[in-house]
PDB file of N, CA and C in Angstrom:
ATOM      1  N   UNK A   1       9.020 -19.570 -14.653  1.00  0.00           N
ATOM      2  CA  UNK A   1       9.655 -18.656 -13.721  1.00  0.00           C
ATOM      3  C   UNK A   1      11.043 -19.183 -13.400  1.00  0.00           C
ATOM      4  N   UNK A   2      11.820 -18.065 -13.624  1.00  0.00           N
ATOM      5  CA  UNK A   2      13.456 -18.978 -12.987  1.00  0.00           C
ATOM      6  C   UNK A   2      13.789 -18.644 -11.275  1.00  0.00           C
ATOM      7  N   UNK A   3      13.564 -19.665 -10.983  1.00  0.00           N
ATOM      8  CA  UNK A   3      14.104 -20.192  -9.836  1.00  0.00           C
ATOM      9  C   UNK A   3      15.429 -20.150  -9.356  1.00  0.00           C
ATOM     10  N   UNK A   4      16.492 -19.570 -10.060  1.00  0.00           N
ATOM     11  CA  UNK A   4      17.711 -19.560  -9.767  1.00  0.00           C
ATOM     12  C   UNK A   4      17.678 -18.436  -8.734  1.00  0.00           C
ATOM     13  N   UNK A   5      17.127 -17.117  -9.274  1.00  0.00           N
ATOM     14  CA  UNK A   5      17.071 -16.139  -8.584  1.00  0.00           C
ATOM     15  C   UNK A   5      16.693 -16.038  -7.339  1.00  0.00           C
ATOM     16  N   UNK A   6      15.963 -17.098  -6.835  1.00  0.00           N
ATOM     17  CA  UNK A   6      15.317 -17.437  -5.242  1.00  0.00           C
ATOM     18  C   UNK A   6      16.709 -17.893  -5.104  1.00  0.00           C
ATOM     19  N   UNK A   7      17.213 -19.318  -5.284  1.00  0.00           N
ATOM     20  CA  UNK A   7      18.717 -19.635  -5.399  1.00  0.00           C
ATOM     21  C   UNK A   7      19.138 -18.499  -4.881  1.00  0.00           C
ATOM     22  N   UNK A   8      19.511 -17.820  -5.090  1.00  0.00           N
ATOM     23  CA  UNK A   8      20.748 -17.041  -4.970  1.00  0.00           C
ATOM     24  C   UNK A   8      20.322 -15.988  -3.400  1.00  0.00           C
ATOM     25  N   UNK A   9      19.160 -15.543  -3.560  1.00  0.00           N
ATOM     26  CA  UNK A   9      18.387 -14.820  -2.269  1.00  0.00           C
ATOM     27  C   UNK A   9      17.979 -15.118  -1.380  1.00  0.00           C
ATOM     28  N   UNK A  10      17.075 -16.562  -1.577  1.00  0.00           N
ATOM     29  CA  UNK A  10      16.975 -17.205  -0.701  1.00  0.00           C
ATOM     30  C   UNK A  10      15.967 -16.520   0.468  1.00  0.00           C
ATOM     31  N   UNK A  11      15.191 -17.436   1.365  1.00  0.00           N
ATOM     32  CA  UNK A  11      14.408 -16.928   2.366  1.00  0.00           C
ATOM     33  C   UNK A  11      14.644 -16.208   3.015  1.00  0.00           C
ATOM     34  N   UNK A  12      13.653 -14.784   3.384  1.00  0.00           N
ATOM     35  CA  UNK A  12      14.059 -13.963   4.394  1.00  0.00           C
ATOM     36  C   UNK A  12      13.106 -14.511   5.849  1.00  0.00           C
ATOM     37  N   UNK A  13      13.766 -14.447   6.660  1.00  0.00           N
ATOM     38  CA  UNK A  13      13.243 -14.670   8.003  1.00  0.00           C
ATOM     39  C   UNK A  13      13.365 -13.479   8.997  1.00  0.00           C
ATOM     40  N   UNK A  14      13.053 -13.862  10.003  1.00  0.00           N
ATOM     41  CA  UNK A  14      12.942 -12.643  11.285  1.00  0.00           C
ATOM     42  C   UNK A  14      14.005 -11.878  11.469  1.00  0.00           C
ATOM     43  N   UNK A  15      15.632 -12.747  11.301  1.00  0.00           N
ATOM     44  CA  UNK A  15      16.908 -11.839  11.604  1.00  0.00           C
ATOM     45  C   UNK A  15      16.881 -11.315  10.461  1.00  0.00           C
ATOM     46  N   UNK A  16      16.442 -11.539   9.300  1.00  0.00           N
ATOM     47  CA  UNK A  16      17.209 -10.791   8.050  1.00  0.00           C
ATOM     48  C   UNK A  16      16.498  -9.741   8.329  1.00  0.00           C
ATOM     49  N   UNK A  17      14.899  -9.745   7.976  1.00  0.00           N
ATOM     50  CA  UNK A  17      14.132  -8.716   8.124  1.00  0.00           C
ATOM     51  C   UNK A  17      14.503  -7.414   9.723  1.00  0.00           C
ATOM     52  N   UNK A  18      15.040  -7.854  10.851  1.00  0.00           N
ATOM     53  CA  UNK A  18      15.765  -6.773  11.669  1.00  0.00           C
ATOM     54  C   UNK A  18      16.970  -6.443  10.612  1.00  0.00           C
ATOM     55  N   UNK A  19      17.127  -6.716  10.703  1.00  0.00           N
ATOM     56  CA  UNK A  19      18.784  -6.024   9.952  1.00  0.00           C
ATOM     57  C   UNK A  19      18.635  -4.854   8.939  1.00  0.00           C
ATOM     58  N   UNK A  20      17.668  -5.658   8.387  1.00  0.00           N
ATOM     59  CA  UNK A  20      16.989  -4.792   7.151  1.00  0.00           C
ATOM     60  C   UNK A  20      16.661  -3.800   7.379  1.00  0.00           C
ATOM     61  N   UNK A  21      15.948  -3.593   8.458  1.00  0.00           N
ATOM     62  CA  UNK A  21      14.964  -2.603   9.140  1.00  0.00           C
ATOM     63  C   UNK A  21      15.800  -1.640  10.168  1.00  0.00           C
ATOM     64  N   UNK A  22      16.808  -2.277  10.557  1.00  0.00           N
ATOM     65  CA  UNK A  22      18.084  -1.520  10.950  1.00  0.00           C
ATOM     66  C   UNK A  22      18.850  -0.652  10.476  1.00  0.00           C
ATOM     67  N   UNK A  23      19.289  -1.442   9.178  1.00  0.00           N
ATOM     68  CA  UNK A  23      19.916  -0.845   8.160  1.00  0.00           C
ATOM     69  C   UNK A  23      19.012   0.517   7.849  1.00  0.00           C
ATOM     70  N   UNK A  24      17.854   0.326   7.640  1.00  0.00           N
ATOM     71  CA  UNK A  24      16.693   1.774   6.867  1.00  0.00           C
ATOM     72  C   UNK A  24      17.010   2.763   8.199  1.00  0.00           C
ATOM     73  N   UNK A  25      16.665   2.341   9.354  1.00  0.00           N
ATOM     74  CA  UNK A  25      17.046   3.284  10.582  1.00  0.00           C
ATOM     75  C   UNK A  25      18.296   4.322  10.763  1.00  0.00           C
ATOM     76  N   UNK A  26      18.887   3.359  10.268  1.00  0.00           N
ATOM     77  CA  UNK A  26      20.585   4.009  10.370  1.00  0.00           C
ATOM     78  C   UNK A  26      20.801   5.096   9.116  1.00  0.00           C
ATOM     79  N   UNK A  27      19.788   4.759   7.850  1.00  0.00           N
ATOM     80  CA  UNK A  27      20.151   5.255   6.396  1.00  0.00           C
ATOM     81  C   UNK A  27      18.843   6.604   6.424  1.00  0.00           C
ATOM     82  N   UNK A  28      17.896   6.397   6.921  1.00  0.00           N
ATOM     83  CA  UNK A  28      16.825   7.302   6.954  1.00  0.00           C
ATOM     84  C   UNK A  28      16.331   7.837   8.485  1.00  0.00           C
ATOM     85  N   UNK A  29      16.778   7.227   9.292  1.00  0.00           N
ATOM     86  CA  UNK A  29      16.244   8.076  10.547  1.00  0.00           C
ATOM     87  C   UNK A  29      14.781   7.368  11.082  1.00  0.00           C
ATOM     88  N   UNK A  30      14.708   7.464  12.348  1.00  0.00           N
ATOM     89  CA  UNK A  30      13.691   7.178  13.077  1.00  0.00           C
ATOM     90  C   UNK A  30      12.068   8.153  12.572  1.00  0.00           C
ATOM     91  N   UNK A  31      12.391   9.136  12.508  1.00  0.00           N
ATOM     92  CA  UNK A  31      11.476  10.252  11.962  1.00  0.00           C
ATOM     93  C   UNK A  31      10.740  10.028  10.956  1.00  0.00           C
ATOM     94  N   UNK A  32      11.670  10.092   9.724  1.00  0.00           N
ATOM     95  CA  UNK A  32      11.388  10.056   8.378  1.00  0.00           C
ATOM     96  C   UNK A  32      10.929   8.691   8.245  1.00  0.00           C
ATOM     97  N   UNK A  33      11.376   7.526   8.747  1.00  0.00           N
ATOM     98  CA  UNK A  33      10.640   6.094   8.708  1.00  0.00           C
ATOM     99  C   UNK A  33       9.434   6.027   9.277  1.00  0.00           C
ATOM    100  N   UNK A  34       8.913   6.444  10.591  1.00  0.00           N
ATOM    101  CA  UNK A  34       7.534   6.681  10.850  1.00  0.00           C
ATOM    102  C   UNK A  34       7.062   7.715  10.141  1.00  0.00           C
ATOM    103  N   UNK A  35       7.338   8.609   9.670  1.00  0.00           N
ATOM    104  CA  UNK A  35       6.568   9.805   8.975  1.00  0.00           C
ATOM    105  C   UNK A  35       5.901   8.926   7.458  1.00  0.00           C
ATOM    106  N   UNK A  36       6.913   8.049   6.766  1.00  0.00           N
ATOM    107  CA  UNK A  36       6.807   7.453   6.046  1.00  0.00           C
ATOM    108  C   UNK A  36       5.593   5.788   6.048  1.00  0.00           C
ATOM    109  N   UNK A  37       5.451   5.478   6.973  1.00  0.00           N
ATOM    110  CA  UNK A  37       4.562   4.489   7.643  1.00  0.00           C
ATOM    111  C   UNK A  37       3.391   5.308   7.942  1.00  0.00           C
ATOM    112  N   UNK A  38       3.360   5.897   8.255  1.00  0.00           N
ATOM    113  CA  UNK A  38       1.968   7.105   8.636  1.00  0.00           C
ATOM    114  C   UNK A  38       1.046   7.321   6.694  1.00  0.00           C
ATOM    115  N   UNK A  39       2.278   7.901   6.336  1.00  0.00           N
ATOM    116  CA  UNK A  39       1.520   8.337   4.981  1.00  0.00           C
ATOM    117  C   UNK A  39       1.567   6.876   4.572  1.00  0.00           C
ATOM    118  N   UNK A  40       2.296   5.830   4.545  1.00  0.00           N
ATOM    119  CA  UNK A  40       1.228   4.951   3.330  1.00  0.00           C
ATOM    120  C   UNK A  40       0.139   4.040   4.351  1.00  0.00           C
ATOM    121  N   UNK A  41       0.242   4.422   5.336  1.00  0.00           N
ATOM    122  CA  UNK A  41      -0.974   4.046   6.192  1.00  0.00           C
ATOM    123  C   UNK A  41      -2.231   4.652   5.802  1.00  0.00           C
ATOM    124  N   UNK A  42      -2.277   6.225   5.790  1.00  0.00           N
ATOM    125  CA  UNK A  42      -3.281   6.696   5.328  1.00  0.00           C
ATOM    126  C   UNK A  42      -3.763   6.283   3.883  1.00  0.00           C
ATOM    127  N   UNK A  43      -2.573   5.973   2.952  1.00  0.00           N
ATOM    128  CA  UNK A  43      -3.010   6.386   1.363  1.00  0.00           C
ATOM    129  C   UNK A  43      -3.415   4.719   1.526  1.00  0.00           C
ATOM    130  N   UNK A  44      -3.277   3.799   1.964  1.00  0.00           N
ATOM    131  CA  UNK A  44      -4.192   2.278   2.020  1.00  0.00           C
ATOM    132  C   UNK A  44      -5.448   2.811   2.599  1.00  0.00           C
ATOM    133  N   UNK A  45      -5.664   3.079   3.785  1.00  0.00           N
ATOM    134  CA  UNK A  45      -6.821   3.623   4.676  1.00  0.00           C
ATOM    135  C   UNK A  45      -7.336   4.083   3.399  1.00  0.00           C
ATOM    136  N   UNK A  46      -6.943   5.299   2.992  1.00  0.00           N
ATOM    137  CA  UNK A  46      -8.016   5.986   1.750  1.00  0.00           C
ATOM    138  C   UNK A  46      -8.383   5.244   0.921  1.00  0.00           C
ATOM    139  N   UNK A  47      -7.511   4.433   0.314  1.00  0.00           N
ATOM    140  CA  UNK A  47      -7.769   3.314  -0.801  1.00  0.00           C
ATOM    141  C   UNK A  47      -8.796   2.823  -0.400  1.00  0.00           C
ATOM    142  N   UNK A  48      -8.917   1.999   0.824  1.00  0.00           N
ATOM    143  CA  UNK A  48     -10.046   0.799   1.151  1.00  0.00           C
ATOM    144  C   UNK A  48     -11.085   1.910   1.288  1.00  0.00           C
ATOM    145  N   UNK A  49     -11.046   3.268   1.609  1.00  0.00           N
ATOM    146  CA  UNK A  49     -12.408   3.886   1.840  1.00  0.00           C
ATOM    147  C   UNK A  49     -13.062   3.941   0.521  1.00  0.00           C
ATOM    148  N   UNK A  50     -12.424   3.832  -0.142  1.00  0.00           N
ATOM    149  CA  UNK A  50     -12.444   4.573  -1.746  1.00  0.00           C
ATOM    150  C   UNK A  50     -13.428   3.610  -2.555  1.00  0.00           C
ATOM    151  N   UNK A  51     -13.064   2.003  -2.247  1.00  0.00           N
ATOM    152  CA  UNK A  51     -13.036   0.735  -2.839  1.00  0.00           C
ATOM    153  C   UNK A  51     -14.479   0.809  -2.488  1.00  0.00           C
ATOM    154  N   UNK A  52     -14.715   0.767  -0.764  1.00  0.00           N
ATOM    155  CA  UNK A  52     -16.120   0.422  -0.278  1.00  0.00           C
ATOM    156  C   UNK A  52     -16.894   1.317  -0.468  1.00  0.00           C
ATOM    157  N   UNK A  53     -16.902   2.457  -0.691  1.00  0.00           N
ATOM    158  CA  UNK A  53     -17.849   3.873  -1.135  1.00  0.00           C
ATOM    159  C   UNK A  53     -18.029   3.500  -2.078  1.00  0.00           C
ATOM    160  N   UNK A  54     -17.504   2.970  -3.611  1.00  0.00           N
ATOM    161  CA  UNK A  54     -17.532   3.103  -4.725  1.00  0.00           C
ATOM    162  C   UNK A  54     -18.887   1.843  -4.730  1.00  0.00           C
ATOM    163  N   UNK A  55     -18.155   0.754  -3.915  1.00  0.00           N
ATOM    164  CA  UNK A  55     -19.083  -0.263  -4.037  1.00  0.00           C
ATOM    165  C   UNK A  55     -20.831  -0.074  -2.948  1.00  0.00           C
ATOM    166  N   UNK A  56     -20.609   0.861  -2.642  1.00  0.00           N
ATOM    167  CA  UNK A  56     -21.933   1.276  -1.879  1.00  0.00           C
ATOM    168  C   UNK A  56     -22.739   1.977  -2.914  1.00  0.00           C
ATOM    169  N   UNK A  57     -22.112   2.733  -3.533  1.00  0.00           N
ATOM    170  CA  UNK A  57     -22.818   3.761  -4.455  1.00  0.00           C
ATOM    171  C   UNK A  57     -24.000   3.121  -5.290  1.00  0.00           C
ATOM    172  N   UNK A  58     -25.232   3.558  -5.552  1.00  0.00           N
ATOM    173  CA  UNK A  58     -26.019   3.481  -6.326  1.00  0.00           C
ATOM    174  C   UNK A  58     -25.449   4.241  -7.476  1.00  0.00           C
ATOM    175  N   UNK A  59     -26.120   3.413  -8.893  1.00  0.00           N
ATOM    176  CA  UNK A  59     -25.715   4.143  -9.785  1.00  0.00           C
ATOM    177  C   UNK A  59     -26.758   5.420 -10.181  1.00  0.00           C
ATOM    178  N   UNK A  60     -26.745   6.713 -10.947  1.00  0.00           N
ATOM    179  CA  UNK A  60     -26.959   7.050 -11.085  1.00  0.00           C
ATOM    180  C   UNK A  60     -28.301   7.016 -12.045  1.00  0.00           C
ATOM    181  N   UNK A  61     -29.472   7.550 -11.464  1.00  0.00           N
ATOM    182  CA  UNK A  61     -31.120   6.936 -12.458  1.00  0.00           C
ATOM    183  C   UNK A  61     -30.556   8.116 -13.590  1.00  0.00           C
ATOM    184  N   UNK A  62     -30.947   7.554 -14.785  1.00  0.00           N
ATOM    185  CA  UNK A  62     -30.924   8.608 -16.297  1.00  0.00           C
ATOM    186  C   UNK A  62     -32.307   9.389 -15.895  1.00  0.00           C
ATOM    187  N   UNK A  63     -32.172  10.904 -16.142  1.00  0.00           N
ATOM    188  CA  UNK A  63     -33.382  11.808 -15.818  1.00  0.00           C
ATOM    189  C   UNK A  63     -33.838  11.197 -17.417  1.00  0.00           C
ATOM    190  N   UNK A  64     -35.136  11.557 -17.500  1.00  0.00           N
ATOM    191  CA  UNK A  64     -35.755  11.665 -19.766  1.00  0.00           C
ATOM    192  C   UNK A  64     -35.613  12.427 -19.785  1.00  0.00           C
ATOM    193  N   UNK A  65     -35.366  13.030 -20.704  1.00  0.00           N
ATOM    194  CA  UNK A  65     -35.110  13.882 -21.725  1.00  0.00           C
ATOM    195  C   UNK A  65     -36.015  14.962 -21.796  1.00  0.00           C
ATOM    196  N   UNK A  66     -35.614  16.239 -21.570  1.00  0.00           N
ATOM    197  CA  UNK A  66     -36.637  17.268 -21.371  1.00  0.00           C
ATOM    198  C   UNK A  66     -37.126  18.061 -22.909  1.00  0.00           C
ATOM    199  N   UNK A  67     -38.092  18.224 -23.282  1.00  0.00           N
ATOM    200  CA  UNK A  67     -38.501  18.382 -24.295  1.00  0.00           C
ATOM    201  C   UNK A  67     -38.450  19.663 -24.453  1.00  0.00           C
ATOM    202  N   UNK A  68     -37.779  20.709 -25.432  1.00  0.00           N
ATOM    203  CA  UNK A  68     -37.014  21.951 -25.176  1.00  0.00           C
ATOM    204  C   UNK A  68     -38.238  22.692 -26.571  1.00  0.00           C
TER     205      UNK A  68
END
């Protein structure tokens, strides 16, 4: 992995991350940023419902074969 590229970016901490988050405020709006937090809130929420249903599920018994 090249490491230069951290080099150059370097750690984000608490002020960078406001700024950042400032910056999106100023570029997208208060609205559209929570509207946007909402939906990928839900589409994780759905995901994990998705994950644990799947893993609850019994599999399906094979009926035999009906003799026609």
């Amino acid at each position: 992995m090249d490491h230069t590229v951290f080099a150059l970016i370097g750690t984000l901490g608490v002020p960078e991350l406001i700024i950042i988050f400032l910056i999106l405020m100023l570029i997208f709006g208060a609205n559209r940023l929570s509207g946007l937090g909402r939906g990928m809130g839900q589409a994780i929420r759905g995901f994990k419902d998705e994950m644990g249903s799947s893993s609850k599920e019994k599999p399906a018994e094979a009926e035999p074969p009906r003799d026609a």
